[in-house]
C-alpha atoms as a PDB file:
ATOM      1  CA  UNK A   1      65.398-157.421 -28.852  1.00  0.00           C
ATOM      2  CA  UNK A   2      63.938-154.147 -27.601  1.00  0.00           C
ATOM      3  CA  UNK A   3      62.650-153.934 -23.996  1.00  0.00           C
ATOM      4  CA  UNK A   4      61.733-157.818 -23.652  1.00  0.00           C
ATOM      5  CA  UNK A   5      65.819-158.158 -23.602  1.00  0.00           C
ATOM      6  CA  UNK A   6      65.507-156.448 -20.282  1.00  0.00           C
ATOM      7  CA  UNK A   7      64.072-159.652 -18.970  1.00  0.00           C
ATOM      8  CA  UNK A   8      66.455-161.764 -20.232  1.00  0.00           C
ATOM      9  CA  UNK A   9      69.498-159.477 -18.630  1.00  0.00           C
ATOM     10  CA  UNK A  10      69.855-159.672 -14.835  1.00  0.00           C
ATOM     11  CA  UNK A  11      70.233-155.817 -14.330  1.00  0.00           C
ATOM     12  CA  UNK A  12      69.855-155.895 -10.518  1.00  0.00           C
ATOM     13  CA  UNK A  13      73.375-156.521  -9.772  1.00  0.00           C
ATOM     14  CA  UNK A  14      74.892-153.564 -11.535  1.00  0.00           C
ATOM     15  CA  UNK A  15      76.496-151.029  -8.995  1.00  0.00           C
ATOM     16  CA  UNK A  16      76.117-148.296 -11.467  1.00  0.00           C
ATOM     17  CA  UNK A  17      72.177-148.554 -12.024  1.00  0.00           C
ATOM     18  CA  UNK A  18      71.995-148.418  -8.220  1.00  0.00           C
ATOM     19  CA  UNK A  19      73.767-145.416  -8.292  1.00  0.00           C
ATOM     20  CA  UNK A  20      72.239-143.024 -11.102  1.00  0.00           C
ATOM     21  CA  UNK A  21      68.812-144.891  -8.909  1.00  0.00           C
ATOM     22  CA  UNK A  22      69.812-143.131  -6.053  1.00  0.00           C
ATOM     23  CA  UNK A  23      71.139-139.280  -7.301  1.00  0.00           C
ATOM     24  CA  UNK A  24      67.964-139.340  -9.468  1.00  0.00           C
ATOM     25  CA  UNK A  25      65.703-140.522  -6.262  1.00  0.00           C
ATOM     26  CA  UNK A  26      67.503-137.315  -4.790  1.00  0.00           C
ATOM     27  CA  UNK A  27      67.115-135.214  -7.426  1.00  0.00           C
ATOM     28  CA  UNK A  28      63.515-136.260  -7.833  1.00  0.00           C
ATOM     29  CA  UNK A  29      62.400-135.796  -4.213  1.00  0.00           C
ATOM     30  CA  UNK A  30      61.216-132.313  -3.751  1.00  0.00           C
ATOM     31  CA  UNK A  31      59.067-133.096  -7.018  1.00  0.00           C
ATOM     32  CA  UNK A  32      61.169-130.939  -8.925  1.00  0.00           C
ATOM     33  CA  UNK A  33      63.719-132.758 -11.101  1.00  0.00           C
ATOM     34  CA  UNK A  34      65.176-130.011 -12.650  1.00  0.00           C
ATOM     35  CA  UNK A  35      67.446-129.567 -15.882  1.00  0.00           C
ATOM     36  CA  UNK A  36      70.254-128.371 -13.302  1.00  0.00           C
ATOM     37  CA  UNK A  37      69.579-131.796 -11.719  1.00  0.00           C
ATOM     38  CA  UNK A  38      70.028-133.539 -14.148  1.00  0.00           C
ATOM     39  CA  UNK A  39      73.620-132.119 -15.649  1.00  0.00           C
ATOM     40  CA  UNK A  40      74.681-132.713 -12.159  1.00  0.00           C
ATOM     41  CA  UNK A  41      74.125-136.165 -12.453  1.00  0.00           C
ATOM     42  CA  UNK A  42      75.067-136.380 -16.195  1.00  0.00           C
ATOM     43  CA  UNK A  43      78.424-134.819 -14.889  1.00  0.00           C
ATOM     44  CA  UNK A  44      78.594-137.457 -12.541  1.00  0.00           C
ATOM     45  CA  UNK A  45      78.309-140.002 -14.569  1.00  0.00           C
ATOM     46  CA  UNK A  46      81.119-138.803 -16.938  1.00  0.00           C
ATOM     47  CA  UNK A  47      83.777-138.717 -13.480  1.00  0.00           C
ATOM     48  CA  UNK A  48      82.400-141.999 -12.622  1.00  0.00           C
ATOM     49  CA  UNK A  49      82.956-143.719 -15.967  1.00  0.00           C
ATOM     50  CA  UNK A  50      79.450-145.258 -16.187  1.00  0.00           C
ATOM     51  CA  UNK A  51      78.209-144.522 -19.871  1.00  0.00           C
ATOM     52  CA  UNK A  52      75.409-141.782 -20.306  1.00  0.00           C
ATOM     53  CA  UNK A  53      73.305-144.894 -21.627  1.00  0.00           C
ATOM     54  CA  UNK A  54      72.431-146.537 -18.246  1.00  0.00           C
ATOM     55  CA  UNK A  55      70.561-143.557 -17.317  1.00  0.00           C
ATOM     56  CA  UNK A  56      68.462-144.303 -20.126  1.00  0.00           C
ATOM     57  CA  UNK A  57      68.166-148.060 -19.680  1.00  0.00           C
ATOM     58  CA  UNK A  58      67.268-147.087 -15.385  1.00  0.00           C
ATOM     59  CA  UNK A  59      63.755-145.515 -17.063  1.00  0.00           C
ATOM     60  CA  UNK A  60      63.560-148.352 -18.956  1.00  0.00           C
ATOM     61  CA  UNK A  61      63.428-150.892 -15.982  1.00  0.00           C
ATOM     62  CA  UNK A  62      61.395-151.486 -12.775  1.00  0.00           C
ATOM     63  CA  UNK A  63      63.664-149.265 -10.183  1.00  0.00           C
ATOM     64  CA  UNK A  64      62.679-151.828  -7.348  1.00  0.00           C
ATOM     65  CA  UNK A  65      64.429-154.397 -10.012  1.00  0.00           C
ATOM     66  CA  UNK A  66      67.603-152.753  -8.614  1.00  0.00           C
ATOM     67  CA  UNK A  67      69.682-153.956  -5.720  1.00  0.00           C
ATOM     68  CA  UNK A  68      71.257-151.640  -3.284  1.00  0.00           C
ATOM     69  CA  UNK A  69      75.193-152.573  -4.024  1.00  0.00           C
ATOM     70  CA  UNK A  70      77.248-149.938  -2.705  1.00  0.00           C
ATOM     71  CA  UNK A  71      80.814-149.558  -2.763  1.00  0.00           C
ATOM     72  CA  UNK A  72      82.864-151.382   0.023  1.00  0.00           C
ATOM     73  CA  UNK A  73      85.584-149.063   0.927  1.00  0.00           C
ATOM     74  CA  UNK A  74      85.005-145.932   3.034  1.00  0.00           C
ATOM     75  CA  UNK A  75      86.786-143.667   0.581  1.00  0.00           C
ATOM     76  CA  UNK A  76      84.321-144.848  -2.099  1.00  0.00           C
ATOM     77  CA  UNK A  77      81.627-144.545   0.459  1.00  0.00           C
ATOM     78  CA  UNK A  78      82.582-141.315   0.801  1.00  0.00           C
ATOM     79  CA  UNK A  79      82.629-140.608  -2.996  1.00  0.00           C
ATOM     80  CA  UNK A  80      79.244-141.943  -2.943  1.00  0.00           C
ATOM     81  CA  UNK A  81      77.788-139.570  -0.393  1.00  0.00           C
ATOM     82  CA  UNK A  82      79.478-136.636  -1.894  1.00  0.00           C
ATOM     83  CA  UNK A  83      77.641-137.299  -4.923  1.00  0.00           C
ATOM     84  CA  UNK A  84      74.597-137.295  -3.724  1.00  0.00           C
ATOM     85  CA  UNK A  85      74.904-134.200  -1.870  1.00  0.00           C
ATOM     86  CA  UNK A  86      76.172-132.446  -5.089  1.00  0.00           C
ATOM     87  CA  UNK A  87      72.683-133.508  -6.805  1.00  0.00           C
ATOM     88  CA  UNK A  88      70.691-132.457  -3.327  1.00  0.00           C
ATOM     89  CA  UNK A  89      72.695-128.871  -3.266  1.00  0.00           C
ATOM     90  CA  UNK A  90      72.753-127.860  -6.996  1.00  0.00           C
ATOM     91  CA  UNK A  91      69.951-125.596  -6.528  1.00  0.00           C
ATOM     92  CA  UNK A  92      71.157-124.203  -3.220  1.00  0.00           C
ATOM     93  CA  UNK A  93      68.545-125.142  -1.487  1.00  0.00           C
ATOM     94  CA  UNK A  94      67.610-128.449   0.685  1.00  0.00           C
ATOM     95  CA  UNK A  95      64.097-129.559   0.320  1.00  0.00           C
ATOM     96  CA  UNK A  96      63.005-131.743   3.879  1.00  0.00           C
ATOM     97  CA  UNK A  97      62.272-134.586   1.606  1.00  0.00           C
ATOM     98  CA  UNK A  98      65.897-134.479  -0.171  1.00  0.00           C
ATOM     99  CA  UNK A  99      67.532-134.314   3.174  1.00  0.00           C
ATOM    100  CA  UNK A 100      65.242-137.543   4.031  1.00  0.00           C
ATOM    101  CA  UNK A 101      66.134-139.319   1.125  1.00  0.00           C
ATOM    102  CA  UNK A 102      69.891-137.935   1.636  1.00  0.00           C
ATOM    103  CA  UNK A 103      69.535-139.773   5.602  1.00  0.00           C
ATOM    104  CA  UNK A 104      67.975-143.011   3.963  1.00  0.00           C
ATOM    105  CA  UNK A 105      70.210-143.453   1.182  1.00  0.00           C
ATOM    106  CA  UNK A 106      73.483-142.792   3.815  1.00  0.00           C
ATOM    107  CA  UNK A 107      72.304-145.399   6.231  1.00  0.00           C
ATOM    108  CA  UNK A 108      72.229-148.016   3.550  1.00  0.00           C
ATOM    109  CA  UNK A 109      75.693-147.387   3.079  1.00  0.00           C
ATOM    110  CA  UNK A 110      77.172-147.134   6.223  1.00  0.00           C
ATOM    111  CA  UNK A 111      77.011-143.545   7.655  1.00  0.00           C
ATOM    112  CA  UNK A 112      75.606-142.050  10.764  1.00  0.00           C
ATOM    113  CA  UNK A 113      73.080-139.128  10.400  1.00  0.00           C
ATOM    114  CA  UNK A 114      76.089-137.275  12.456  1.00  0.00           C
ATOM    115  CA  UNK A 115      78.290-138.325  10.010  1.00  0.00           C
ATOM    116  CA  UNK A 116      75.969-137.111   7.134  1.00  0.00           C
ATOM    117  CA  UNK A 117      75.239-133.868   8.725  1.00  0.00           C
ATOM    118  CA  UNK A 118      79.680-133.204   9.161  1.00  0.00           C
ATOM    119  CA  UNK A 119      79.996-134.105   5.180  1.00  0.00           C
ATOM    120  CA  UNK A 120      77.171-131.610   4.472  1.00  0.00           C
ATOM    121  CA  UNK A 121      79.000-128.994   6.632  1.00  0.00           C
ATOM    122  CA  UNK A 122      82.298-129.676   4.885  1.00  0.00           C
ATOM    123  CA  UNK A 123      80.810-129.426   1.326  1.00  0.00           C
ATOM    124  CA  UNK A 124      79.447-126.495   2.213  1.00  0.00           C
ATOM    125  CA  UNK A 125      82.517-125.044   3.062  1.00  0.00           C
ATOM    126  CA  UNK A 126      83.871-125.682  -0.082  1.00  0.00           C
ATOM    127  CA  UNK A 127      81.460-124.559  -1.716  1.00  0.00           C
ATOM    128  CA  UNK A 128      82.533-121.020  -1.199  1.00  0.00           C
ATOM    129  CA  UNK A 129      81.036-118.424   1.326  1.00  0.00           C
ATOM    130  CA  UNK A 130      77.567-117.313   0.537  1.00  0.00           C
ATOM    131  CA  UNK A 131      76.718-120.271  -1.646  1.00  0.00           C
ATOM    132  CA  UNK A 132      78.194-122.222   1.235  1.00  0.00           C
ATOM    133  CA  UNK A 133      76.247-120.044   3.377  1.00  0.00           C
ATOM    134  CA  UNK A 134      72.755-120.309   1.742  1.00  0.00           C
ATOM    135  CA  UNK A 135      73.042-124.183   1.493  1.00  0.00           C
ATOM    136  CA  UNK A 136      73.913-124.565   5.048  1.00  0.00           C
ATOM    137  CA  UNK A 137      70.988-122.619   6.117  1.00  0.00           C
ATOM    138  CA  UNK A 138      68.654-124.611   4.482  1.00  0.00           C
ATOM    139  CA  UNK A 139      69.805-127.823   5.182  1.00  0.00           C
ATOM    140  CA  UNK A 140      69.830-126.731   9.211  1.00  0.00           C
ATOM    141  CA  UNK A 141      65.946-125.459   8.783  1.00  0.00           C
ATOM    142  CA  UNK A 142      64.831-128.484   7.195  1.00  0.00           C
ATOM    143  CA  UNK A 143      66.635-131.320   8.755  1.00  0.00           C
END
């Protein structure tokens, strides 16, 4: 079997593989993917149901083998965005090319910058004060 069973599989159409694409695309786009990163998304995976394995099988693949399928309902959509924004904010600070990546990804699935900026305001507010705080800052100076 090994990786030629890749070929054989039609990956593309799995709505999981498109989304450990995109939290690793945002954890990956300040060049940094860090260990903290990656727990996030590890974490993520464990809420979401999708087995730790796909994350494996995603490095195994062409990423551009992927289509975008995101989820249909706004409450998932909303899920979805949280997520990433979990993986952009785990180091408390928001690199100009994660918040690009963050504006990209959210237009594929539905959402106004506006509406992006609002969600990053209210996670930041849960967040608690000064991590809240520190977040918020560096999203605004690097938007």
């Amino acid at each position: 079997m090994g990786l030629f069973s890749l070929f054989k599989r039609d990956l593309s159409n799995d709505p999981d593989l498109t989304r450990l694409r995109d939290l690793i695309v945002i954890g990956a786009a300040d060049s940094d993917y860090s260990l903290k990163e990656n727990e996030t998304i590890v974490d993520i995976c464990h809420r979401q149901g999708i087995p730790v394995h796909k994350i494996e099988t995603l490095f195994k693949i062409d990423p551009e083998r992927i289509k975008d399928i995101y989820p249909m309902t706004l409450e998932a959509k909303g899920r979805y965005l949280r997520q990433l924004i979990e993986v952009m904010t785990v180091d408390e600070v928001c690199y100009a090319e994660e918040i690009e990546m963050l504006y990209f990804i959210a237009r594929n699935i539905g959402f106004t910058q506006q509406q992006v900026d609002d969600e990053v305001e209210t996670f930041c507010q849960q967040a608690g004060k000064k991590k809240g705080a520190r977040i918020l800052t560096s999203f605004r100076k690097n938007k």
